[in-house]
C-alpha atoms as a PDB file:
ATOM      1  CA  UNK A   1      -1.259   8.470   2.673  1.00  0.00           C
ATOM      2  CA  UNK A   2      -1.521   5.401   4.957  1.00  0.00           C
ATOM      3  CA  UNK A   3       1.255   3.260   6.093  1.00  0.00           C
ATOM      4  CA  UNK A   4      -0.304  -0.069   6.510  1.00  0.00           C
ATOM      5  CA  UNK A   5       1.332  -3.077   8.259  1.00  0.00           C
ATOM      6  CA  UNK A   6       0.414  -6.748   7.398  1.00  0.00           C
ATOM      7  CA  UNK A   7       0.070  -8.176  10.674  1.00  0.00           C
ATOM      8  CA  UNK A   8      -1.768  -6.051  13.406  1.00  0.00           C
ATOM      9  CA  UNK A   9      -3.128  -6.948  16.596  1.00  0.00           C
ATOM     10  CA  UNK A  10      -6.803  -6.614  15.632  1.00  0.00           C
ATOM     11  CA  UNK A  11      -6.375  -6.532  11.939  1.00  0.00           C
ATOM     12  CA  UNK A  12      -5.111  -8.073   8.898  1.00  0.00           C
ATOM     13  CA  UNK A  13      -3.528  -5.816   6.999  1.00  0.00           C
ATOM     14  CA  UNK A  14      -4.237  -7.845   3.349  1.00  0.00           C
ATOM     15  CA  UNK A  15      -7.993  -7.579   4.412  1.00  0.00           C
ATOM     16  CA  UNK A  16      -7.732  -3.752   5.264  1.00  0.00           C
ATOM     17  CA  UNK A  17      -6.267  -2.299   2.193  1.00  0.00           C
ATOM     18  CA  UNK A  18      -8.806  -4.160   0.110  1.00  0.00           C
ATOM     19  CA  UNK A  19     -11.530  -1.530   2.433  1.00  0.00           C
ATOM     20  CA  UNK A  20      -9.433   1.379   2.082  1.00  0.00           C
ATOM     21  CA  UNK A  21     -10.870   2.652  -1.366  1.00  0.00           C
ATOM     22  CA  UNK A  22     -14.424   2.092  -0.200  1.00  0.00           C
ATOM     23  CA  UNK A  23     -13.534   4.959   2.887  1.00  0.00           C
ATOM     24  CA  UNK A  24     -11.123   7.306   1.214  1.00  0.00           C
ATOM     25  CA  UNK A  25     -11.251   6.649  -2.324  1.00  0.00           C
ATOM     26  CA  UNK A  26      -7.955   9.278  -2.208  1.00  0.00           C
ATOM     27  CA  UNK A  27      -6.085   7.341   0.334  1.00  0.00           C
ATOM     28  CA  UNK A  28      -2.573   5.888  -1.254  1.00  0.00           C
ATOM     29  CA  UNK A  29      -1.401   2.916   0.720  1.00  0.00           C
ATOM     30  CA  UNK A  30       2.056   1.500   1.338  1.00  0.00           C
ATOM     31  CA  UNK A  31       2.511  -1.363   3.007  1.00  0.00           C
ATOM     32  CA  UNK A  32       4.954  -0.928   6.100  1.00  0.00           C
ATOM     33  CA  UNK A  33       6.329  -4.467   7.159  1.00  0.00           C
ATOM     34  CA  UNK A  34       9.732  -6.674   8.759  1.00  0.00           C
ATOM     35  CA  UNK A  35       7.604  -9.572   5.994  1.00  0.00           C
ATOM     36  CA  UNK A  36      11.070  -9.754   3.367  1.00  0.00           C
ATOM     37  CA  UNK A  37       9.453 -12.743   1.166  1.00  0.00           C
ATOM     38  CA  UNK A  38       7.963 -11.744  -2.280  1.00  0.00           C
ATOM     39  CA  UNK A  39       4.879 -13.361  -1.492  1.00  0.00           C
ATOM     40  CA  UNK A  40       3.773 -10.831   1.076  1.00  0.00           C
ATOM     41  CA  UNK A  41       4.563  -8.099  -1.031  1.00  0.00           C
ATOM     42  CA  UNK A  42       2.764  -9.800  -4.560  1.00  0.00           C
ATOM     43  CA  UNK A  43      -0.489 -10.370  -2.594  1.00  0.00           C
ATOM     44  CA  UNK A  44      -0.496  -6.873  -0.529  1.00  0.00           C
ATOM     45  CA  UNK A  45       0.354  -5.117  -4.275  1.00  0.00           C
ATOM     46  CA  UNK A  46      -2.616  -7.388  -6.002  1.00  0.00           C
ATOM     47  CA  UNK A  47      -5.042  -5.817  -2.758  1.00  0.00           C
ATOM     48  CA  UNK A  48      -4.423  -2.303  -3.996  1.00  0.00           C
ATOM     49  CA  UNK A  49      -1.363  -0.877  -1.855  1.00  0.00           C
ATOM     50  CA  UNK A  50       1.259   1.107  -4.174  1.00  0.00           C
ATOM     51  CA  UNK A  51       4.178   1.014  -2.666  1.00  0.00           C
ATOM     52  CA  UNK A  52       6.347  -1.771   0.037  1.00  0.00           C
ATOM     53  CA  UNK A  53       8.390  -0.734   2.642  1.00  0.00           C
ATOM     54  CA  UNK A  54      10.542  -2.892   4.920  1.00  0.00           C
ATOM     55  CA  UNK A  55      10.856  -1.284   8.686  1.00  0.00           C
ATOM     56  CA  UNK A  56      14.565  -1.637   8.496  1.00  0.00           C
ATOM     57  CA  UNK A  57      14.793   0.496   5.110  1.00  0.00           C
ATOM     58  CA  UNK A  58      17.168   3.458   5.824  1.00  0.00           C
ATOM     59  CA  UNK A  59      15.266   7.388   6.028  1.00  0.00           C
ATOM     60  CA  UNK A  60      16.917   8.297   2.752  1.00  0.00           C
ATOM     61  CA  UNK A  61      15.376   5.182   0.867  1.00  0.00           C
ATOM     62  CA  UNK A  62      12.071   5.321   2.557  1.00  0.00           C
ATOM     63  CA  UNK A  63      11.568   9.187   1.733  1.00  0.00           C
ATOM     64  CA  UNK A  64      12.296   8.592  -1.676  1.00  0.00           C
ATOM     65  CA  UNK A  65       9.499   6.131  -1.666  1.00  0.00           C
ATOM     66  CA  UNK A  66       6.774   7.878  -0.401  1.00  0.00           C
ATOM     67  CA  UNK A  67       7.731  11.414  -2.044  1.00  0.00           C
ATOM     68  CA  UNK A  68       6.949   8.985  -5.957  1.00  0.00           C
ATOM     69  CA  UNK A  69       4.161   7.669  -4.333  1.00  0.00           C
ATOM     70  CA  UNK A  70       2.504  11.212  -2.916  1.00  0.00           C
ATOM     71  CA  UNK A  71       3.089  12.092  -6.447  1.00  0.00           C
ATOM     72  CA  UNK A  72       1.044   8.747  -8.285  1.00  0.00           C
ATOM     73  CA  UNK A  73      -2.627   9.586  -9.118  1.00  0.00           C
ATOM     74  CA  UNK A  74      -4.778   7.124  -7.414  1.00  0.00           C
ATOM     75  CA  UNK A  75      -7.572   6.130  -9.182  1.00  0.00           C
ATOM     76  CA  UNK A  76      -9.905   3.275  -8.406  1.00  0.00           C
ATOM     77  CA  UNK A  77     -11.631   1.451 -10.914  1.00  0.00           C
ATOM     78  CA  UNK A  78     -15.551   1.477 -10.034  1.00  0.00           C
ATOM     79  CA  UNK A  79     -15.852  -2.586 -10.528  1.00  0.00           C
ATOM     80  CA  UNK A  80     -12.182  -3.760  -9.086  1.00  0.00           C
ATOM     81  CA  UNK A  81     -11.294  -1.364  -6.397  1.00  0.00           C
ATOM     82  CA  UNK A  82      -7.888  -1.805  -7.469  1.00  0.00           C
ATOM     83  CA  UNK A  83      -5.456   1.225  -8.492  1.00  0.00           C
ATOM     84  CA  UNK A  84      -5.596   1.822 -11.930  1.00  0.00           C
ATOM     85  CA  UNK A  85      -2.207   2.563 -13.632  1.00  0.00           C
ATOM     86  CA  UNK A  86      -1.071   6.004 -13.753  1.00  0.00           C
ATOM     87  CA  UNK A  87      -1.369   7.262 -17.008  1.00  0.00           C
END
């Protein structure tokens, strides 16, 4: 599991997760962010990340979260690179 922020100091997190399947085809990715507005978390869920996570979310919340997502299947599609949905 990787906890992936948006804005890094060498790195853009929308570019990285997008790279992430190519590496560790296994990896699930949740995006860890203070970025509240929708649009951050549409485009970072359209680059493959399955699951977003506000810094300020309380433990009980944010273990919830990434107990469903260590659960998810994550399969890549060969062409998109993009999770498929868990069947």
């Amino acid at each position: 599991m990787l906890l992936l922020d948006i804005h890094m100091p060498d790195a853009n997190g929308f570019d990285l997760c997008k790279q992430v399947p190519d590496n560790y085809p296994d990896a699930k990715v949740i995006a860890l962010t203070n970025h509240e507005e929708t649009i951050y978390m549409k485009k970072m869920m359209r680059n493959g990340v399955l699951g977003y996570l506000l810094k300020n979310t309380d433990r009980k919340a944010s273990l919830k979260l990434l107990t469903k997502t260590s659960m998810v299947k994550n399969t890549w599609t060969s062409a998109s690179k993009k999770p498929c949905s868990p069947k």
